[in-house]
Protein backbone atom coordinates (compact mmCIF):
# COMPACT_ATOMS: atom_id res chain seq x y z
CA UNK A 1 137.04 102.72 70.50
CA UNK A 2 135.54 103.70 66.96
CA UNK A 3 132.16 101.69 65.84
CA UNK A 4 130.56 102.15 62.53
CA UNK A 5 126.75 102.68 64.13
CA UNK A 6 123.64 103.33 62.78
CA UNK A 7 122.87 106.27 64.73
CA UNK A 8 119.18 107.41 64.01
CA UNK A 9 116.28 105.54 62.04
CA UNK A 10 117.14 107.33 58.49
CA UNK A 11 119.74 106.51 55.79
CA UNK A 12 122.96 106.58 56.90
CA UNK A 13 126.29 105.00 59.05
CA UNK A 14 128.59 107.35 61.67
CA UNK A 15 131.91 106.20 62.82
CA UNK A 16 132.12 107.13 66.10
CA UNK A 17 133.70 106.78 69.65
CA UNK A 18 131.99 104.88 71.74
CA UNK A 19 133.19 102.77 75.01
CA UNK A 20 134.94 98.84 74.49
CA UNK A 21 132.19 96.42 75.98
CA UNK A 22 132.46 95.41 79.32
CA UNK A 23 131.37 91.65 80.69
CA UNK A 24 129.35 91.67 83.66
CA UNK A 25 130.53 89.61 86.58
CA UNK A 26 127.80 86.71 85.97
CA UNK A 27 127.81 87.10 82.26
CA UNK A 28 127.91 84.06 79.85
CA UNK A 29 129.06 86.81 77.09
CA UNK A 30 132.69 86.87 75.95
CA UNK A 31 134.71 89.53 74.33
CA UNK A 32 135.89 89.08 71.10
CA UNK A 33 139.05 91.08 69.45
CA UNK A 34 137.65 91.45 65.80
CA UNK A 35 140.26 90.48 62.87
CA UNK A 36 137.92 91.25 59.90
CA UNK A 37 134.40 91.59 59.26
CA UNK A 38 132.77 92.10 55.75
CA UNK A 39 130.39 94.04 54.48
CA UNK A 40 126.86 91.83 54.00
CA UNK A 41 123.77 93.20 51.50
CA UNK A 42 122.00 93.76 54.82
CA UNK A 43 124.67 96.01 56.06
CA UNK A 44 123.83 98.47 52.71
CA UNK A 45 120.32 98.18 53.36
CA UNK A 46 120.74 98.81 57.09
CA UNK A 47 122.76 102.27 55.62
CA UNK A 48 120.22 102.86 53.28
CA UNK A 49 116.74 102.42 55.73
CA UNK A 50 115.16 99.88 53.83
CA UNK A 51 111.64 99.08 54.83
CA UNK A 52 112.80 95.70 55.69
CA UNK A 53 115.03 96.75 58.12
CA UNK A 54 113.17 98.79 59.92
CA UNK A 55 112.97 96.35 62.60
CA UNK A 56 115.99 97.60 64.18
CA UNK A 57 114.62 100.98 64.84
CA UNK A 58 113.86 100.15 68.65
CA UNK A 59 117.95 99.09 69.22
CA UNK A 60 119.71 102.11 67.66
CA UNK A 61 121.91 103.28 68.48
CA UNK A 62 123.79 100.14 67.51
CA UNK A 63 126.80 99.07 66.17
CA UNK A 64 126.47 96.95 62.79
CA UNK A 65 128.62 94.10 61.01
CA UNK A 66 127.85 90.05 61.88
CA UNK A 67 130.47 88.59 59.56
CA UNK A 68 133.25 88.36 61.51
CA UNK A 69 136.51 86.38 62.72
CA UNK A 70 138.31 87.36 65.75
CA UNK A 71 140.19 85.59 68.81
CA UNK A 72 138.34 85.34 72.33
CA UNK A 73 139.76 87.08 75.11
CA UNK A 74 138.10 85.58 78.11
CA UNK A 75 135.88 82.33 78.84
CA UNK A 76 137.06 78.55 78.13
CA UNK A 77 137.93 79.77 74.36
CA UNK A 78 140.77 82.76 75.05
CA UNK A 79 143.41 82.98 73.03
CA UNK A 80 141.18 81.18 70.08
CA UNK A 81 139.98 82.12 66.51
CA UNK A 82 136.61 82.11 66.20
CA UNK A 83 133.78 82.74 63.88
CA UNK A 84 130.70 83.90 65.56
CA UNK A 85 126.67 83.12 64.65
CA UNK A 86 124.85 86.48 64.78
CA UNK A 87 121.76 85.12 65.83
CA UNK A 88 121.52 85.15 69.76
CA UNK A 89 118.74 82.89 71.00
CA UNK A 90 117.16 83.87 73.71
CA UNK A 91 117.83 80.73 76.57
CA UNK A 92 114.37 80.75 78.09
CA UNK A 93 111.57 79.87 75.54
CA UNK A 94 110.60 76.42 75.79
CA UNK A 95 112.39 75.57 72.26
CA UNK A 96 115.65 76.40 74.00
CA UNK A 97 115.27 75.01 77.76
CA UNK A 98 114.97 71.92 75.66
CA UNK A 99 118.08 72.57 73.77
CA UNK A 100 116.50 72.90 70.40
CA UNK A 101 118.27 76.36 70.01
CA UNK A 102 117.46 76.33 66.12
CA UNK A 103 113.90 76.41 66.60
CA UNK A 104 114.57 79.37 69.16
CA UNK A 105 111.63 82.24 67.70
CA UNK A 106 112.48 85.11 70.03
CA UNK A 107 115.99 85.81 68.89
CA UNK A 108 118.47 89.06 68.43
CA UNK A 109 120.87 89.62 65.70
CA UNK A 110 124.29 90.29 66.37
CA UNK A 111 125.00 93.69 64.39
CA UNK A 112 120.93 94.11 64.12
CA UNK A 113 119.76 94.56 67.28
CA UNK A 114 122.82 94.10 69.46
CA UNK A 115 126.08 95.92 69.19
CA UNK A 116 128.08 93.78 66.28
CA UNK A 117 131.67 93.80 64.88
CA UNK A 118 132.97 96.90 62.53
CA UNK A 119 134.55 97.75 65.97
CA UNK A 120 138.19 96.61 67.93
CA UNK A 121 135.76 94.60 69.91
CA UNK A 122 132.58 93.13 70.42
CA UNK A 123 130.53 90.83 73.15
CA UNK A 124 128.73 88.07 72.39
CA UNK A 125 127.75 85.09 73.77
CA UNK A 126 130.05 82.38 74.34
CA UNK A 127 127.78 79.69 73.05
CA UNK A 128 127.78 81.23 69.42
CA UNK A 129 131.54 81.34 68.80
CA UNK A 130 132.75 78.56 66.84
CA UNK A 131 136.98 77.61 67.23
CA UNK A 132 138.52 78.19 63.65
CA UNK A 133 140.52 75.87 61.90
CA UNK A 134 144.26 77.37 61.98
CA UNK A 135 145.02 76.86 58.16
CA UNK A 136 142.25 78.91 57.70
CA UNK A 137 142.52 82.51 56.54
CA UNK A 138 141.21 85.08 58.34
CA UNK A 139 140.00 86.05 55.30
CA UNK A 140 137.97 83.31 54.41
CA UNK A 141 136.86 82.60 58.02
CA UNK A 142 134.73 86.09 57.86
CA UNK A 143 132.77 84.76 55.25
CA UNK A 144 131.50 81.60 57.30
CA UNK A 145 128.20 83.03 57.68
CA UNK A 146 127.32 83.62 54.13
CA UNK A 147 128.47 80.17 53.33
CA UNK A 148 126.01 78.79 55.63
CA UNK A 149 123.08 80.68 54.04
CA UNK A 150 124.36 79.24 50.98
CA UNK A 151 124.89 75.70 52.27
CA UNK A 152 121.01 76.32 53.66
CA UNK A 153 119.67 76.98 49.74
CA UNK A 154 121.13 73.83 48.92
CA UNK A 155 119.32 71.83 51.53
CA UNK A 156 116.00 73.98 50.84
CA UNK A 157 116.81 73.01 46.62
CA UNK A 158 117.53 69.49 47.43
CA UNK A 159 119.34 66.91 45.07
CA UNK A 160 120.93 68.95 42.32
CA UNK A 161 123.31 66.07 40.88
CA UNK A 162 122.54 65.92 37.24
CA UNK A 163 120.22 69.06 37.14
CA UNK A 164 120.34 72.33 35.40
CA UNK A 165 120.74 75.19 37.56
CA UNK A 166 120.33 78.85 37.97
CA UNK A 167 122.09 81.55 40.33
CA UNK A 168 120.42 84.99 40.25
CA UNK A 169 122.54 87.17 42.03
CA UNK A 170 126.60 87.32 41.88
CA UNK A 171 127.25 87.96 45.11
CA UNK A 172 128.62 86.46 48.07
CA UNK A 173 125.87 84.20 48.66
CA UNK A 174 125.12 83.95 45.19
CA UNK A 175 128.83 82.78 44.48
CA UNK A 176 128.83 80.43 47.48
CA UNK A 177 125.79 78.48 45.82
CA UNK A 178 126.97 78.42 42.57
CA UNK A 179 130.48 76.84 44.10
CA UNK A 180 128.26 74.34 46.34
CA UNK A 181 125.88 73.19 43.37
CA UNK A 182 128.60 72.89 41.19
CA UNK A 183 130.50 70.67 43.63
CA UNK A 184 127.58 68.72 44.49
CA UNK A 185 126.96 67.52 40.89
CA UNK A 186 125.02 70.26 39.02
CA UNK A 187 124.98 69.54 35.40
CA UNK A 188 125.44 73.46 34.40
CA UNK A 189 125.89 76.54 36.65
CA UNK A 190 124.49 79.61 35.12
CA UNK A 191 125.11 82.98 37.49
CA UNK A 192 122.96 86.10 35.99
CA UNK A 193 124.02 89.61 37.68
CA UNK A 194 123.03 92.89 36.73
CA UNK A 195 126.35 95.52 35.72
CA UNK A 196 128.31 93.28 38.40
CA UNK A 197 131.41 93.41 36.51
CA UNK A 198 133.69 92.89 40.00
CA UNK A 199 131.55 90.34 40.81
CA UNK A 200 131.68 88.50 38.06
CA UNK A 201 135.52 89.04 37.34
CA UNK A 202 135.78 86.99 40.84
CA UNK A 203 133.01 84.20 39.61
CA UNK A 204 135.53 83.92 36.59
CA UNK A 205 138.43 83.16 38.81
CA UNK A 206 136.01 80.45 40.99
CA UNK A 207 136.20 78.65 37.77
CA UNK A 208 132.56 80.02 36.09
CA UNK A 209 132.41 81.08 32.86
CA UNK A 210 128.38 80.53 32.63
CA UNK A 211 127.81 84.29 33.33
CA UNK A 212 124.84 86.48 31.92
CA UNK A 213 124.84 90.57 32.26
CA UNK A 214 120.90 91.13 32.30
CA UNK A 215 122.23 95.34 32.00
CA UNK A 216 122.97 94.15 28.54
CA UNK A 217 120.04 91.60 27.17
CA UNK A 218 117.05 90.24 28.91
CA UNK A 219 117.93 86.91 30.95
CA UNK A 220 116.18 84.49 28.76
CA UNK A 221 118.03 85.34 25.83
CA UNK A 222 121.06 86.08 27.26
CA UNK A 223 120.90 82.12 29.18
CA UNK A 224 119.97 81.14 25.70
CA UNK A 225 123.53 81.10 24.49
CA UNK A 226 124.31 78.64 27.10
CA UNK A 227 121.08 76.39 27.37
CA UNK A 228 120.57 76.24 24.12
CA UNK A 229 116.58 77.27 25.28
CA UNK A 230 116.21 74.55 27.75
CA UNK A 231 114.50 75.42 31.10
CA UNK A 232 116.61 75.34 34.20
CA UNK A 233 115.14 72.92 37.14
CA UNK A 234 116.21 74.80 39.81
CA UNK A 235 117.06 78.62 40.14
CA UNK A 236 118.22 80.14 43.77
CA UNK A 237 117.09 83.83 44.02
CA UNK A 238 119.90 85.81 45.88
CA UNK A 239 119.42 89.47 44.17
CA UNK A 240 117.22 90.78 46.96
CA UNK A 241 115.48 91.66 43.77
CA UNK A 242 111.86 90.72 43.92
CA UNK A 243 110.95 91.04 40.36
CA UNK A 244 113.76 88.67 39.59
CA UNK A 245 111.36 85.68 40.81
CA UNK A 246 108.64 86.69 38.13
CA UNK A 247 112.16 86.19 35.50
CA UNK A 248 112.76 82.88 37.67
CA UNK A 249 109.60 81.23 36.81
CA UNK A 250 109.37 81.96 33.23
CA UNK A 251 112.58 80.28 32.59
CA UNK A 252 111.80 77.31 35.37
CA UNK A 253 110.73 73.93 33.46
CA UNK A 254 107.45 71.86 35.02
CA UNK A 255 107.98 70.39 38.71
CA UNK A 256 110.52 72.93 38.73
CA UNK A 257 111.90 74.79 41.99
CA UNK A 258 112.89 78.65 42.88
CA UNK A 259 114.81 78.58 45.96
CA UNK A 260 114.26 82.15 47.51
CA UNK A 261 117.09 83.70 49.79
CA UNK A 262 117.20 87.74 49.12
CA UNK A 263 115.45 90.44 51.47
CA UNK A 264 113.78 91.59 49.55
CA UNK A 265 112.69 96.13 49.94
CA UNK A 266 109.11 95.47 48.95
CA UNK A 267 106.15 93.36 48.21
CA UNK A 268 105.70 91.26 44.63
CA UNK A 269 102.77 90.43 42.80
CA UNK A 270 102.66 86.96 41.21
CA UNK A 271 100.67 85.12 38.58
CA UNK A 272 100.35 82.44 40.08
CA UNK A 273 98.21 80.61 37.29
CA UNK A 274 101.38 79.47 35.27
CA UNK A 275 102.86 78.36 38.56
CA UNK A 276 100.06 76.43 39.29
CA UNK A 277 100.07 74.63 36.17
CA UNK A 278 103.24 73.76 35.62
CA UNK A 279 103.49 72.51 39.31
CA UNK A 280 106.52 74.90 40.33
CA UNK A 281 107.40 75.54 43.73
CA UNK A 282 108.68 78.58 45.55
CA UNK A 283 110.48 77.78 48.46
CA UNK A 284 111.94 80.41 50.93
CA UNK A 285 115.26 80.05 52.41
CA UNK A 286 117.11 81.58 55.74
CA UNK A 287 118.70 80.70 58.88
CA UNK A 288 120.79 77.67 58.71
CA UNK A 289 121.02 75.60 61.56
CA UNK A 290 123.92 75.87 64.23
CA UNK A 291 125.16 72.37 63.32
CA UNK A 292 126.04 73.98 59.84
CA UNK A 293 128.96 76.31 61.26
CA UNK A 294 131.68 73.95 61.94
CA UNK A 295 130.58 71.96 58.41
CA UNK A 296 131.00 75.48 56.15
CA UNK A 297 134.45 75.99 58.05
CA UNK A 298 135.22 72.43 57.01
CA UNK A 299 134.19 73.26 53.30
CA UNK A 300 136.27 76.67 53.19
CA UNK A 301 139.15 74.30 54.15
CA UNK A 302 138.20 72.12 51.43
CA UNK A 303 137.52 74.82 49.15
CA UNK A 304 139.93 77.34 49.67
CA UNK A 305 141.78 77.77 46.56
CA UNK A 306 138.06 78.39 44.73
CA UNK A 307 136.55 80.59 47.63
CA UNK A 308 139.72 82.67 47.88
CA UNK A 309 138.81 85.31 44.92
CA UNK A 310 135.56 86.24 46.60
CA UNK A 311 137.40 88.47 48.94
CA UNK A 312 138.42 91.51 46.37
CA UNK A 313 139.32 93.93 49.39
CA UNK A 314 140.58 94.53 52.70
CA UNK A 315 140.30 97.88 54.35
CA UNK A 316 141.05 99.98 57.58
CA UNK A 317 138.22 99.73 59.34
CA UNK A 318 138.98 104.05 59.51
CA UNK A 319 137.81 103.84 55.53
CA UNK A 320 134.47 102.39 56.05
CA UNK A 321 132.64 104.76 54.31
CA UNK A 322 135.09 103.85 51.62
CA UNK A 323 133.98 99.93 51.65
CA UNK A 324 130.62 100.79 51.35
CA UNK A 325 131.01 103.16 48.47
CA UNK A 326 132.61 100.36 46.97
CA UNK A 327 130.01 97.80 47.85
CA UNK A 328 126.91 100.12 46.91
CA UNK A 329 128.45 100.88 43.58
CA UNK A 330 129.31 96.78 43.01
CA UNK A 331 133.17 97.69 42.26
CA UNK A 332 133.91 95.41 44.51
CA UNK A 333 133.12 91.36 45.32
CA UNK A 334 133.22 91.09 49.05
CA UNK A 335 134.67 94.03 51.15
CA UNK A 336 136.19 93.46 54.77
CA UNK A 337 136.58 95.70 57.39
CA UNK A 338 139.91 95.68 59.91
CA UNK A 339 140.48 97.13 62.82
CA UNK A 340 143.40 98.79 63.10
CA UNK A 341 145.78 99.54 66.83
CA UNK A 342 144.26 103.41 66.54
CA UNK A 343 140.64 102.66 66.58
CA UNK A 344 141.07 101.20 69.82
């Protein structure tokens, strides 16, 4: 079958042919026939050797992609649609013989540092696929995973009924918290992007009109047009930017909070005298916990008509290098992969 597959620890992705997984007798893996999966930030860091990645430098070769929908073939859920959680706990540490799988520390990433889903097929572990509602597109079911990172900055923010609030970063993440906060009360959405003009023609269509081109003016007077100068309380960080969280704070009012989700390439200084002072807080946000997955797939039920638009296209999985042109250039929103009968 063909699997897009980091190949060597340099930049880079190869399509190549490599053999469909196989399940060994005692396994508690499944094999999964892959509908869609899209193309994450991590995935274009992953082609582009980031520092930050570098982590996966002891599993290549491996096959990337952990955004994914497909239908089991074997175990208790064949013949289902499920979503799958790319973060394989390990079963034996004493957080998970005592079934508290979230607290799990010795873990491996689905599409990281085991064989993922820009392939026909992929094996992973029964207990991480999730059943998928049948209204549900495929579509919007491959984007279950970066709804739960952005249902996660939401519980990291806390309450924002009522508050002022800024997204940094137009992506998918970025859009998903900008729909949450805005449906959980949010006073005024703000979404700042840098030349994300695909991005933000798909925020427009979510209903956003808040939207601030930092390629154009700096952020503070560009959000001035729509604050009217008044400090936001909470701003989520999902550029993968890290000089972006400097910007945060200076627009952050006293007691506010910067809810930090990006990767972030390299290191950032901070002054952290005017953060003292004005009693802000960073907080860092990540891995959701499992209990999240069926909840987002609820929500993307509930929120279809809004969420739909993030999706801007849908390629053979035979054009990948394609999709991540498109994705690396930001012509596009969110980019998903399908397999297609000849790349089996």
């Amino acid at each position: 079958m063909q699997a897009l597959r980091k190949t060597r620890p340099a930049a880079g992705l190869e399509l190549v042919d490599v053999p469909v997984p196989i399940l060994d007798v005692d396994s508690t893996d499944v094999l999964v026939k892959v509908s869609a999966t899209g193309i994450c930030g991590s995935d274009l860091h992953v082609d582009d050797w980031a520092p930050s990645y570098a982590f996966i430098a002891q599993s290549i070769p491996v096959t990337i992609g952990h955004e994914f929908v497909g239908v089991a073939q074997t175990g208790s859920l064949a013949g289902q649609r499920v979503v799958v959680r790319p973060s394989v706990t390990c079963g034996v540490c004493a957080a998970c013989t005592a079934g508290n799988h979230d607290a799990c520390e010795r873990r491996r990433g689905i599409g990281m540092t085991r064989d993922g889903a820009f392939a026909p097929w992929v094996r992973v572990p029964l207990r991480n696929c999730v059943p998928v509602p049948e209204n549900l597109s495929d579509e919007l079911a491959a984007l279950t995973e970066p709804l739960t990172i952005s249902m996660q900055a939401l519980r990291i923010a806390g309450d924002v009924t009522g508050l002022r609030v800024l997204v940094m970063g137009p992506g998918t993440i970025g859009q998903g918290i900008a729909a949450l906060a805005r449906r959980a009360g949010a006073r005024q959405v703000v979404v700042s992007g840098f030349d994300d003009a695909a991005r933000f023609d798909a925020l427009r269509r979510m209903g956003f009109d808040a939207l601030v081109d930092v390629s154009r003016e700096p952020l503070s007077e560009a959000c001035r047009s729509y604050t009217g100068g008044e400090p936001f309380e909470i701003v989520f960080e999902a550029t993968g930017v890290p000089e972006t969280i400097t910007d945060a704070l200076a627009l952050l009012r006293r007691n506010g909070i910067v809810v930090v989700t990006g990767i972030h390439p390299r290191p950032l200084s901070i002054d952290l005298t005017p953060l003292v002072r004005n009693q802000q807080q960073l907080r860092g946000s990540f891995r959701p916990p499992e209990s999240d997955w069926p909840l987002a797939l609820e929500l993307m039920g509930e929120m279809d008509a809004v969420m739909r638009p993030m999706v801007s296209h849908v390629l053979a999985l035979s054009r990948a290098s394609d999709g991540f042109a498109l994705a690396h250039a930001k012509r596009a929103s969110k980019v998903l992969l399908r397999p297609e009968p000849g790349d089996e």
